[in-house]
N, C-alpha and C. Protein backbone atom coordinates (compact mmCIF):
# COMPACT_ATOMS: atom_id res chain seq x y z
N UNK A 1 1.69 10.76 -18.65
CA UNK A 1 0.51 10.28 -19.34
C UNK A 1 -0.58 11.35 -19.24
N UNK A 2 -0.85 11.51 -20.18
CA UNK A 2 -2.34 12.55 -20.45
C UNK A 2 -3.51 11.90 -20.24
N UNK A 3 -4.09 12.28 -19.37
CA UNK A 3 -5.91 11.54 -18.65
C UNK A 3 -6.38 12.36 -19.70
N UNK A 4 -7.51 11.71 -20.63
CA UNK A 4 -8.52 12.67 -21.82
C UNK A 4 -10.25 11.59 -20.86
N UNK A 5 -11.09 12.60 -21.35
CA UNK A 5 -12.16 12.37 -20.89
C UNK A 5 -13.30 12.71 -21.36
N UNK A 6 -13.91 11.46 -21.99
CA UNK A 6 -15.02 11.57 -23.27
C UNK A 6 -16.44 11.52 -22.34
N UNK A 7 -17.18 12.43 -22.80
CA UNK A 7 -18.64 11.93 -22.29
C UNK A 7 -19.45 12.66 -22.91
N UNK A 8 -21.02 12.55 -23.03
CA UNK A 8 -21.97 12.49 -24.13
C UNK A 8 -21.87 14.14 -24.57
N UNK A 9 -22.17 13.79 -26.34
CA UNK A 9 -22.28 14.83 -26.70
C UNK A 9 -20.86 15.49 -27.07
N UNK A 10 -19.39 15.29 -26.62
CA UNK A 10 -18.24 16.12 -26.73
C UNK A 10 -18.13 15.06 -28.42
N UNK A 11 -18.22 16.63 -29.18
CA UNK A 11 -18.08 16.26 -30.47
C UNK A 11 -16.38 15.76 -30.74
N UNK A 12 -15.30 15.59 -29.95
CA UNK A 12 -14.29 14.62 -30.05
C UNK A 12 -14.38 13.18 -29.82
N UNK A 13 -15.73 12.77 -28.70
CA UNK A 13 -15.61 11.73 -28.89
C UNK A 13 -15.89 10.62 -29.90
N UNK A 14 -16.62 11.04 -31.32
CA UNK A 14 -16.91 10.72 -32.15
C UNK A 14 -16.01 9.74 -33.02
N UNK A 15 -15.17 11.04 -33.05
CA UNK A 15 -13.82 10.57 -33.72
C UNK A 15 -12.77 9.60 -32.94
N UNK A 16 -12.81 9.59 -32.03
CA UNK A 16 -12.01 8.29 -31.30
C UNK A 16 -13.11 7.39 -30.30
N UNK A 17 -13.72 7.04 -30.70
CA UNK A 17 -14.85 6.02 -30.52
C UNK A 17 -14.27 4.92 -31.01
N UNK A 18 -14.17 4.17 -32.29
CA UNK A 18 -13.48 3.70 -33.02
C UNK A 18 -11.87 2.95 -32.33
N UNK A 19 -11.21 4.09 -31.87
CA UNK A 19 -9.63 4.18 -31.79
C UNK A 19 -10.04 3.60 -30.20
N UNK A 20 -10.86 3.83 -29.18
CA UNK A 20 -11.15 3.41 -28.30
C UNK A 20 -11.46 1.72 -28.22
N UNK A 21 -12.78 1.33 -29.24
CA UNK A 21 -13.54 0.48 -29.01
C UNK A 21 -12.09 -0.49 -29.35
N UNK A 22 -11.41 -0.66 -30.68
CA UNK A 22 -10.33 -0.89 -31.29
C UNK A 22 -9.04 -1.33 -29.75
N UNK A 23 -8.45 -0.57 -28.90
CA UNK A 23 -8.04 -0.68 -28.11
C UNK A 23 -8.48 -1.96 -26.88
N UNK A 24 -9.60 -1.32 -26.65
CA UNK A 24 -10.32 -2.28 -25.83
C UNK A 24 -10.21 -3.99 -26.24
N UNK A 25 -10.92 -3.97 -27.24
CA UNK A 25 -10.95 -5.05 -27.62
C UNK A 25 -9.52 -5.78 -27.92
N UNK A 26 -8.68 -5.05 -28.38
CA UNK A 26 -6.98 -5.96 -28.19
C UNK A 26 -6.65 -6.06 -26.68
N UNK A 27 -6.72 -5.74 -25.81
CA UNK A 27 -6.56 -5.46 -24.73
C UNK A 27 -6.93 -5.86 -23.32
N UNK A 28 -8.08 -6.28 -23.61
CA UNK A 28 -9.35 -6.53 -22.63
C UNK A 28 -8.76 -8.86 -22.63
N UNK A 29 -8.05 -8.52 -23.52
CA UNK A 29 -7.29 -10.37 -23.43
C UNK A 29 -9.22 -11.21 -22.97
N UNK A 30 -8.56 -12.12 -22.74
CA UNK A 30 -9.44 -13.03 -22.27
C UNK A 30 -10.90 -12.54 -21.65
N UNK A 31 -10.64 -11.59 -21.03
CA UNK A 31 -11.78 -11.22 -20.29
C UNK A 31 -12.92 -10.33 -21.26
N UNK A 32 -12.31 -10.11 -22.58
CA UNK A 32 -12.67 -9.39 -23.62
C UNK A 32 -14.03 -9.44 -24.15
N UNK A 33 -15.46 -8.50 -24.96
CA UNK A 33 -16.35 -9.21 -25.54
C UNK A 33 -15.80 -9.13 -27.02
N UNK A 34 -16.92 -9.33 -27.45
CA UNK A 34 -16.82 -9.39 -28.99
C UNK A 34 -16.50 -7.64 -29.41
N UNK A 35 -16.28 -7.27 -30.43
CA UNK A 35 -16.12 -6.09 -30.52
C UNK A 35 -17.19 -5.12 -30.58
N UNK A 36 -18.57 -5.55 -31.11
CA UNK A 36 -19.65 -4.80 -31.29
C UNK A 36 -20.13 -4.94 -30.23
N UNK A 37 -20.32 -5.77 -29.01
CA UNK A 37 -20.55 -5.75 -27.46
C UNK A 37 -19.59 -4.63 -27.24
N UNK A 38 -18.26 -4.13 -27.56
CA UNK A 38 -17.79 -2.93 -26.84
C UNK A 38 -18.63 -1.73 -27.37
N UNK A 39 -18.69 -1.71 -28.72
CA UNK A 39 -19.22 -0.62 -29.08
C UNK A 39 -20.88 -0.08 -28.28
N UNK A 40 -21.45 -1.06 -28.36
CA UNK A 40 -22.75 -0.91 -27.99
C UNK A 40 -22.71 -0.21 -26.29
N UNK A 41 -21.65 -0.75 -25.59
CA UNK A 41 -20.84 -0.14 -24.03
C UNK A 41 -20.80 1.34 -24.57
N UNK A 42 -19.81 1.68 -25.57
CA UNK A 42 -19.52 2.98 -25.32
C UNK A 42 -20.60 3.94 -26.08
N UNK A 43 -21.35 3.29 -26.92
CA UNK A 43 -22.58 4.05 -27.64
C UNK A 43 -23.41 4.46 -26.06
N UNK A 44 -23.90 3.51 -25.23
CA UNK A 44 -24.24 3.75 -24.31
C UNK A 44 -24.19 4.59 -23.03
N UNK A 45 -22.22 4.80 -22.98
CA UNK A 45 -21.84 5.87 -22.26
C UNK A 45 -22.09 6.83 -22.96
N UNK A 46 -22.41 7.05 -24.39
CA UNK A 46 -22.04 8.23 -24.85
C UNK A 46 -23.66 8.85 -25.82
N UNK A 47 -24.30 8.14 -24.75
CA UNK A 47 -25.99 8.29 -25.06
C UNK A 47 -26.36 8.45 -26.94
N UNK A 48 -25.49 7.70 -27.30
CA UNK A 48 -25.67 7.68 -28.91
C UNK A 48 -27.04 6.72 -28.63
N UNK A 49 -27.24 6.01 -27.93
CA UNK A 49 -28.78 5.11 -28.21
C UNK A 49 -29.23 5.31 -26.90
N UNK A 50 -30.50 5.02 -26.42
CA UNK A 50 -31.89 5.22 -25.37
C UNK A 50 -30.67 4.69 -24.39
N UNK A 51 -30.23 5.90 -23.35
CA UNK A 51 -29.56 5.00 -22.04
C UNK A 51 -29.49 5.79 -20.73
N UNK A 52 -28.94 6.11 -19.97
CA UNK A 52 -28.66 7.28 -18.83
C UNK A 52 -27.53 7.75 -19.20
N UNK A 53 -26.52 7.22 -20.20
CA UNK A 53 -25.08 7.54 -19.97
C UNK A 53 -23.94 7.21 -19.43
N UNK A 54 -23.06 7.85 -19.43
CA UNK A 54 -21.95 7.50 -18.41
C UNK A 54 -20.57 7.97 -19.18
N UNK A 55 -19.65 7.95 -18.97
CA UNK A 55 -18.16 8.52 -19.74
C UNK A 55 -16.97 7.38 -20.02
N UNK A 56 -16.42 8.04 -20.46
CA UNK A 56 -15.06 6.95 -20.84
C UNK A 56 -13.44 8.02 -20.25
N UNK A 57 -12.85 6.87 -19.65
CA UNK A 57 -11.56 7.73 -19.55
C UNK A 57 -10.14 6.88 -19.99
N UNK A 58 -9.65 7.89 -20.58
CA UNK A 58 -8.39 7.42 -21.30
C UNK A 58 -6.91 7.66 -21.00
N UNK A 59 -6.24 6.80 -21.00
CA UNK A 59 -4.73 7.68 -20.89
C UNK A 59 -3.48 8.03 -22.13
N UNK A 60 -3.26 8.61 -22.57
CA UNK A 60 -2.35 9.04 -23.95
C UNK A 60 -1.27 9.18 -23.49
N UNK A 61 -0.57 7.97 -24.13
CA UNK A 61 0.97 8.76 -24.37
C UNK A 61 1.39 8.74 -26.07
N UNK A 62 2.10 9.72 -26.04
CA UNK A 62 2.45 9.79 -27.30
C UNK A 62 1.60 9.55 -28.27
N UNK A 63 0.01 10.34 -28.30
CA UNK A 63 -1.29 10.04 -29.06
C UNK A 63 -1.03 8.49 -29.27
N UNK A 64 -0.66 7.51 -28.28
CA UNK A 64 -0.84 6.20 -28.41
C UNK A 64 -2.19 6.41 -27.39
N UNK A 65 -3.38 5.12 -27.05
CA UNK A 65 -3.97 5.07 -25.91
C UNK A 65 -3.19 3.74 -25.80
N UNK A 66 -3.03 3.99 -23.94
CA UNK A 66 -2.18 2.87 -22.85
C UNK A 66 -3.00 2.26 -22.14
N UNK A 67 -4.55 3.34 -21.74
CA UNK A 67 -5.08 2.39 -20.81
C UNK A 67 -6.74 2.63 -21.14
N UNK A 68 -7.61 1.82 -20.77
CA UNK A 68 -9.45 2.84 -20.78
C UNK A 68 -10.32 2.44 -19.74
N UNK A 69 -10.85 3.53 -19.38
CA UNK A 69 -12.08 2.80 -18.38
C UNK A 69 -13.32 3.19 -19.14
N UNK A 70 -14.51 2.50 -19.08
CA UNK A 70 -15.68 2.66 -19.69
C UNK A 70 -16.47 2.49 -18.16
N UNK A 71 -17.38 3.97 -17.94
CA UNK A 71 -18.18 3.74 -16.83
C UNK A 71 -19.92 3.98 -17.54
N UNK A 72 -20.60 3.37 -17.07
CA UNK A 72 -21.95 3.52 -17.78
C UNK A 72 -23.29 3.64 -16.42
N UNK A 73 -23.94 4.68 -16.73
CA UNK A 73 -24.97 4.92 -15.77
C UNK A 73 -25.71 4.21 -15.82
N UNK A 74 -26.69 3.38 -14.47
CA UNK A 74 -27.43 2.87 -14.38
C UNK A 74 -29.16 3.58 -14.39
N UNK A 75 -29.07 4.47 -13.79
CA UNK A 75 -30.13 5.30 -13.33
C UNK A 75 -31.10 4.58 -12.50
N UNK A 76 -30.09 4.40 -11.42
CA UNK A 76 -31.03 3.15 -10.34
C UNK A 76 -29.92 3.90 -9.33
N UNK A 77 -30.89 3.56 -8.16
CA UNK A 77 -29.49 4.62 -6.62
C UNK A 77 -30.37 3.27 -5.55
N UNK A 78 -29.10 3.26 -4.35
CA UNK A 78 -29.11 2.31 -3.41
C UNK A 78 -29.09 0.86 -3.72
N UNK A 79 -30.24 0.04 -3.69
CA UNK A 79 -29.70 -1.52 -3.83
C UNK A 79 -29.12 -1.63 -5.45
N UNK A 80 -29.46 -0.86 -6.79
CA UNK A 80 -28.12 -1.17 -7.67
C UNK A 80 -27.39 0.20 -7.79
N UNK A 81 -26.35 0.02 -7.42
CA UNK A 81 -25.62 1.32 -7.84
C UNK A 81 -25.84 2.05 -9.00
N UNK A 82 -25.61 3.68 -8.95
CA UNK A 82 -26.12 4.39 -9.92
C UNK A 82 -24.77 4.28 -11.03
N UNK A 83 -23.52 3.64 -10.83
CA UNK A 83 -22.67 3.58 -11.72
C UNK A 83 -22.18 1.89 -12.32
N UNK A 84 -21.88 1.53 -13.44
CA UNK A 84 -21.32 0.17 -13.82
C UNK A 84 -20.29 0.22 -14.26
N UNK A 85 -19.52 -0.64 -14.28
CA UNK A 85 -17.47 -0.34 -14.63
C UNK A 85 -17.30 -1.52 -15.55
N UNK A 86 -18.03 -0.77 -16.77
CA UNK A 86 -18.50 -1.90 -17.93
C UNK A 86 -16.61 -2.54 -18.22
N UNK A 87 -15.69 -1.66 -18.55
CA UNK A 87 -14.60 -1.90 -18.93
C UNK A 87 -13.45 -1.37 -18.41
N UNK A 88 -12.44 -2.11 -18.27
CA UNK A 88 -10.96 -1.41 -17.91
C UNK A 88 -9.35 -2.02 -18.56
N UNK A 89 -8.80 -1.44 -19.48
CA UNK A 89 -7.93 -2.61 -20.02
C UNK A 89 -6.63 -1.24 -19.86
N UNK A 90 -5.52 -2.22 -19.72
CA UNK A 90 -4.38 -1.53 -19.82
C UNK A 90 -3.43 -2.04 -21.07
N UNK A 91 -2.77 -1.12 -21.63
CA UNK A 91 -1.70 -1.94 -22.57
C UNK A 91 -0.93 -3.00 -21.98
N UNK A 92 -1.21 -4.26 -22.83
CA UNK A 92 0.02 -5.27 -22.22
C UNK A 92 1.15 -4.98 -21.70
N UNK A 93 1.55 -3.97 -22.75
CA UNK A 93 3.15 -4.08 -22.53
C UNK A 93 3.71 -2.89 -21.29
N UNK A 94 2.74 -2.70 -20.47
CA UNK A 94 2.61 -1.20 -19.74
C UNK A 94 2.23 -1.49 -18.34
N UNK A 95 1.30 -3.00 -18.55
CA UNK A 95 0.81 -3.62 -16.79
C UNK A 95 1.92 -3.13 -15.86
N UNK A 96 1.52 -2.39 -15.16
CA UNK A 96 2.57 -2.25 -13.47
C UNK A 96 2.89 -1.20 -13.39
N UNK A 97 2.79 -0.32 -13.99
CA UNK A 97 2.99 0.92 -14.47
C UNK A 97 2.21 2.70 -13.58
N UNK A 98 0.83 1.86 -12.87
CA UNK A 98 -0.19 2.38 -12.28
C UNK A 98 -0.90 3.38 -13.22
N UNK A 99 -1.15 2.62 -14.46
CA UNK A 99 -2.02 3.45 -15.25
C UNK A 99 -3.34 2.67 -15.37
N UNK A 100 -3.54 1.82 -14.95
CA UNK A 100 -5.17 1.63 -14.46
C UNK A 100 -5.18 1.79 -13.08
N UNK A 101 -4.80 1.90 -12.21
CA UNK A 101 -4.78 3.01 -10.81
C UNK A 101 -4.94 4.45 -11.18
N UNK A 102 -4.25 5.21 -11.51
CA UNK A 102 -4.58 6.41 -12.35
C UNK A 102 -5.92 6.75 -13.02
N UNK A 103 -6.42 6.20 -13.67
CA UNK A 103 -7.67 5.82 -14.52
C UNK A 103 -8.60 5.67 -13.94
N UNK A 104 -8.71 4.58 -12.90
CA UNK A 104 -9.69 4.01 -12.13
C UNK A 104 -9.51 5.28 -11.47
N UNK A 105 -8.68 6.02 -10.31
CA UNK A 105 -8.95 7.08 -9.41
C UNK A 105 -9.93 8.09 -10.25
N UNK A 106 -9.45 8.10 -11.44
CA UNK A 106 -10.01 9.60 -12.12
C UNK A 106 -11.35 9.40 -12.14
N UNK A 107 -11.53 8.01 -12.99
CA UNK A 107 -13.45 7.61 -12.46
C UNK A 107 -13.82 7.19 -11.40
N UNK A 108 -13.19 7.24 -10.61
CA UNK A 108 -13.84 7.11 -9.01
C UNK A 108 -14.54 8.38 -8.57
N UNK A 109 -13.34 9.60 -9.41
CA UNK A 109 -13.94 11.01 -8.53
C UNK A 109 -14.88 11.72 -9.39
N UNK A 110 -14.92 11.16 -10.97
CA UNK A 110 -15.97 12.00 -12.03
C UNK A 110 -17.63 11.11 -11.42
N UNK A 111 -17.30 9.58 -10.86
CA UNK A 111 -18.51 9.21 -10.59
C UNK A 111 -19.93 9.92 -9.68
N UNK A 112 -20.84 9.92 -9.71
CA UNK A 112 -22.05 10.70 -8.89
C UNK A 112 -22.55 9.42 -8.43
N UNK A 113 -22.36 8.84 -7.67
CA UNK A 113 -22.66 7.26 -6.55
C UNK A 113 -21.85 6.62 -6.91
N UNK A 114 -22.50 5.26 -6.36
CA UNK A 114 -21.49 3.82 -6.28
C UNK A 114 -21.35 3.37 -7.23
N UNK A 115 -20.48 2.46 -7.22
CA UNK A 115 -19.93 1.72 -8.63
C UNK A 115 -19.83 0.95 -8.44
N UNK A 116 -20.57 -0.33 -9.23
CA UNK A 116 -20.33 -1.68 -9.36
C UNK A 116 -19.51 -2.12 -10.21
N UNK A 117 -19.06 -3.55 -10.16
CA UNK A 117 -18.35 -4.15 -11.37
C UNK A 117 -18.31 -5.62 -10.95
N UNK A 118 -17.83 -6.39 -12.50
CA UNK A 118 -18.01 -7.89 -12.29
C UNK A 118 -16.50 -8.05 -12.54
N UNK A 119 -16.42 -8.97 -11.99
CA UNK A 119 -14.92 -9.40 -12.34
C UNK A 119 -14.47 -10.87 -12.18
N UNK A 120 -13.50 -11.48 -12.64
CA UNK A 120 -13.42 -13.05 -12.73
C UNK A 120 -12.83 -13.19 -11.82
N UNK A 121 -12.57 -14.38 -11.19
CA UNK A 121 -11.78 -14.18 -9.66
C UNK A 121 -10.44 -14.52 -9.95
N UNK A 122 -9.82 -15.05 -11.27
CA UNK A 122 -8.60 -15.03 -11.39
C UNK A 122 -8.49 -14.27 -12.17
N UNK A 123 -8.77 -13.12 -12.16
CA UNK A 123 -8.24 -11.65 -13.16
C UNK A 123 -7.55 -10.56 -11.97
N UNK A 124 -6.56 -10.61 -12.19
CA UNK A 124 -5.27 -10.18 -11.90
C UNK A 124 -5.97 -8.49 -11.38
N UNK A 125 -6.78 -7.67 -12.63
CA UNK A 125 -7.42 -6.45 -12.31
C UNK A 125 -8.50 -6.16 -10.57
N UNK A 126 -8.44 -7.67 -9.79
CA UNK A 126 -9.49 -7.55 -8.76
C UNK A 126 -8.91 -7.17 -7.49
N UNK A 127 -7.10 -7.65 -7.96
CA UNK A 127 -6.33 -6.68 -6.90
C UNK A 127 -6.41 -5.38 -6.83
N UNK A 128 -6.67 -5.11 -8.21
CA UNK A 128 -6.29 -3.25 -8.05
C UNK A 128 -7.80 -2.84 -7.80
N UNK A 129 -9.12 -3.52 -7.79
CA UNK A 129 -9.93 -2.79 -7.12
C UNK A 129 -10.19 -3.00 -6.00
N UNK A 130 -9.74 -3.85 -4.89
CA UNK A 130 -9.43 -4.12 -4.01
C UNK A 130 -8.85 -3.28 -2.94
N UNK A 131 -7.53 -2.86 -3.58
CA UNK A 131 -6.90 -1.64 -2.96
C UNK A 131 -7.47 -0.50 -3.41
N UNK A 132 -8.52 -0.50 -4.21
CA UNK A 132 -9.23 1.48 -4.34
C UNK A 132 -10.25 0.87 -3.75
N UNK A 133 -10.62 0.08 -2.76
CA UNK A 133 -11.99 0.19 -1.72
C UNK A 133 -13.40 -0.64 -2.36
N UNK A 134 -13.57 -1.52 -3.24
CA UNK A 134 -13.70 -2.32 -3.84
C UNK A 134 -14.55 -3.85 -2.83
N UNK A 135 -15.34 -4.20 -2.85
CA UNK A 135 -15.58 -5.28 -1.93
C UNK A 135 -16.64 -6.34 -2.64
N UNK A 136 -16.68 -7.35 -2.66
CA UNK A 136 -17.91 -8.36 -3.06
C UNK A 136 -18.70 -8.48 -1.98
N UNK A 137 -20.04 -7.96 -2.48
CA UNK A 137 -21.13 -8.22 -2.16
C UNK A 137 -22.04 -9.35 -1.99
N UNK A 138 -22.07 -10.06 -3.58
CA UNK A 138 -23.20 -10.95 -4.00
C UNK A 138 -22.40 -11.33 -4.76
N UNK A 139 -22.57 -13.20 -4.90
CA UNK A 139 -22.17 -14.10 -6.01
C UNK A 139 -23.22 -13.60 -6.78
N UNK A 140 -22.25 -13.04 -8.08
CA UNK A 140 -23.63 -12.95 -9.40
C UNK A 140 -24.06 -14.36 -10.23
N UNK A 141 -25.29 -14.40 -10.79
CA UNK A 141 -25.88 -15.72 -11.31
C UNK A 141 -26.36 -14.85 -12.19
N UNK A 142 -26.72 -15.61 -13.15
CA UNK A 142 -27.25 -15.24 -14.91
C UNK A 142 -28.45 -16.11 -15.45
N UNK A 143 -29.23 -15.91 -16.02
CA UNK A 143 -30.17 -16.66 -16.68
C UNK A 143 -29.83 -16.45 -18.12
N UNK A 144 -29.13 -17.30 -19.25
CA UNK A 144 -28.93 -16.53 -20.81
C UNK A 144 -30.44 -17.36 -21.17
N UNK A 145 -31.23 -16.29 -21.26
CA UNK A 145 -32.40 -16.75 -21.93
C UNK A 145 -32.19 -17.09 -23.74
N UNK A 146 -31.27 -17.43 -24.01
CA UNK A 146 -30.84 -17.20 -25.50
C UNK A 146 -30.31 -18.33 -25.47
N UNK A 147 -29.16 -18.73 -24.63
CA UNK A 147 -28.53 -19.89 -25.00
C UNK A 147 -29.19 -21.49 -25.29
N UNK A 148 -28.91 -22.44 -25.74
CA UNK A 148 -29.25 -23.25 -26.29
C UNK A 148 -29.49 -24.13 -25.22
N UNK A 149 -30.88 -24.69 -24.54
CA UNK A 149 -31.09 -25.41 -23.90
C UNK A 149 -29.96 -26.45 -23.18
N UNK A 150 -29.49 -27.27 -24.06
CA UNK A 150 -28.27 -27.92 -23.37
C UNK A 150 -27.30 -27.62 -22.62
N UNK A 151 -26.60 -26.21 -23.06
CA UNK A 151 -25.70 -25.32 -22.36
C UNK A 151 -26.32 -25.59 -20.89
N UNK A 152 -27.71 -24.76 -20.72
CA UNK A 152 -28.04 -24.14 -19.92
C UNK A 152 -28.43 -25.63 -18.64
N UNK A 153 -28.18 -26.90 -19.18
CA UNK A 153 -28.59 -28.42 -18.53
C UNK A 153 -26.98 -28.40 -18.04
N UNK A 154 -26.01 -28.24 -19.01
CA UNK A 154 -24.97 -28.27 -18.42
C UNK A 154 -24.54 -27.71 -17.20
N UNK A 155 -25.02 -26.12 -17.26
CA UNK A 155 -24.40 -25.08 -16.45
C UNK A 155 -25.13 -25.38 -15.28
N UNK A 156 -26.46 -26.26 -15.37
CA UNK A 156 -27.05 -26.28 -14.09
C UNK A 156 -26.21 -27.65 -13.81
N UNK A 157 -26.26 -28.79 -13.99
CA UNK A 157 -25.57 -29.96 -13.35
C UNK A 157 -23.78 -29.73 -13.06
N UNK A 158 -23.60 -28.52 -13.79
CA UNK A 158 -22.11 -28.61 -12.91
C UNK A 158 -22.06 -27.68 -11.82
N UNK A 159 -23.49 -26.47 -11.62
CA UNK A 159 -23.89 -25.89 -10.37
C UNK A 159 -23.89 -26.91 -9.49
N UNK A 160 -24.91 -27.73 -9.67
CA UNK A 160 -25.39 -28.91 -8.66
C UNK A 160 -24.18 -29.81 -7.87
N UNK A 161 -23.10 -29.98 -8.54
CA UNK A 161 -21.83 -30.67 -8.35
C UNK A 161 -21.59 -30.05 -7.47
């Protein structure tokens, strides 16, 4: 597998931006966003709009992509890490393979600080950051200032439960 490695400004990543975001989004299964939520991730690593940055890493076989990590700078150091691990998806048909081990190592060592990430607790991916040194800190909580009042009556009375 060929590790390729996009970050701001490399006039290739332009052209597989697209072939990336496209991937992700088949890929990313359940845990997936919408597709223009990916794009807006990798516009961000790739300082196309107001951000700090951050890179994308890929694995190729056979100019297929198998696996991606999307890392995005925070520009914050100590209590939030200066790195976020917006995304990581492997080809279905490829899980077990250690090509998001591979991937993940490569952005472990391009990173400049710590790296955070969220993850669901039944997503299968929390083993493999687990074994690269990986630890929970803090139950995360959310405020969607957007969502529709009721939601947000719901989400609190089944907190309260």
């Amino acid at each position: 597998m060929e590790i390729k490695i996009y970050t701001p400004f490399d006039p290739a990543t332009l052209t597989e931006k697209n072939r990336i975001a496209d991937f992700l989004f088949e890929h990313l299964d359940q845990y997936g966003d919408k597709r223009e939520d990916i794009m807006r991730a990798l516009e961000y690593a790739l300082k196309e709009t107001a951000s700090h940055g951050g890179f994308i890493v890929t694995g190729v076989r056979k100019d297929k992509i198998v696996g991606a990590v999307v890392i995005n700078q925070t520009g914050m150091k100590g209590y939030i890490p200066e790195n976020i691990l917006v995304y990581i998806a492997v080809d279905g048909g490829r899980r077990g393979e250690g090509i998001g081990k591979r991937l993940m190592k490569k952005a472990i060592e391009m990173a400049k600080g710590d790296i955070a990430l969220h993850v669901e607790p039944d997503n299968p991916a929390r083993g493999l950051y687990e074994k690269l040194g990986f630890s929970s800190k803090y139950l995360e909580m959310r405020l969607q200032k957007n969502a529709p009042q009721k939601q947000r009556e719901k989400e609190n009375k089944t907190a309260e439960a």
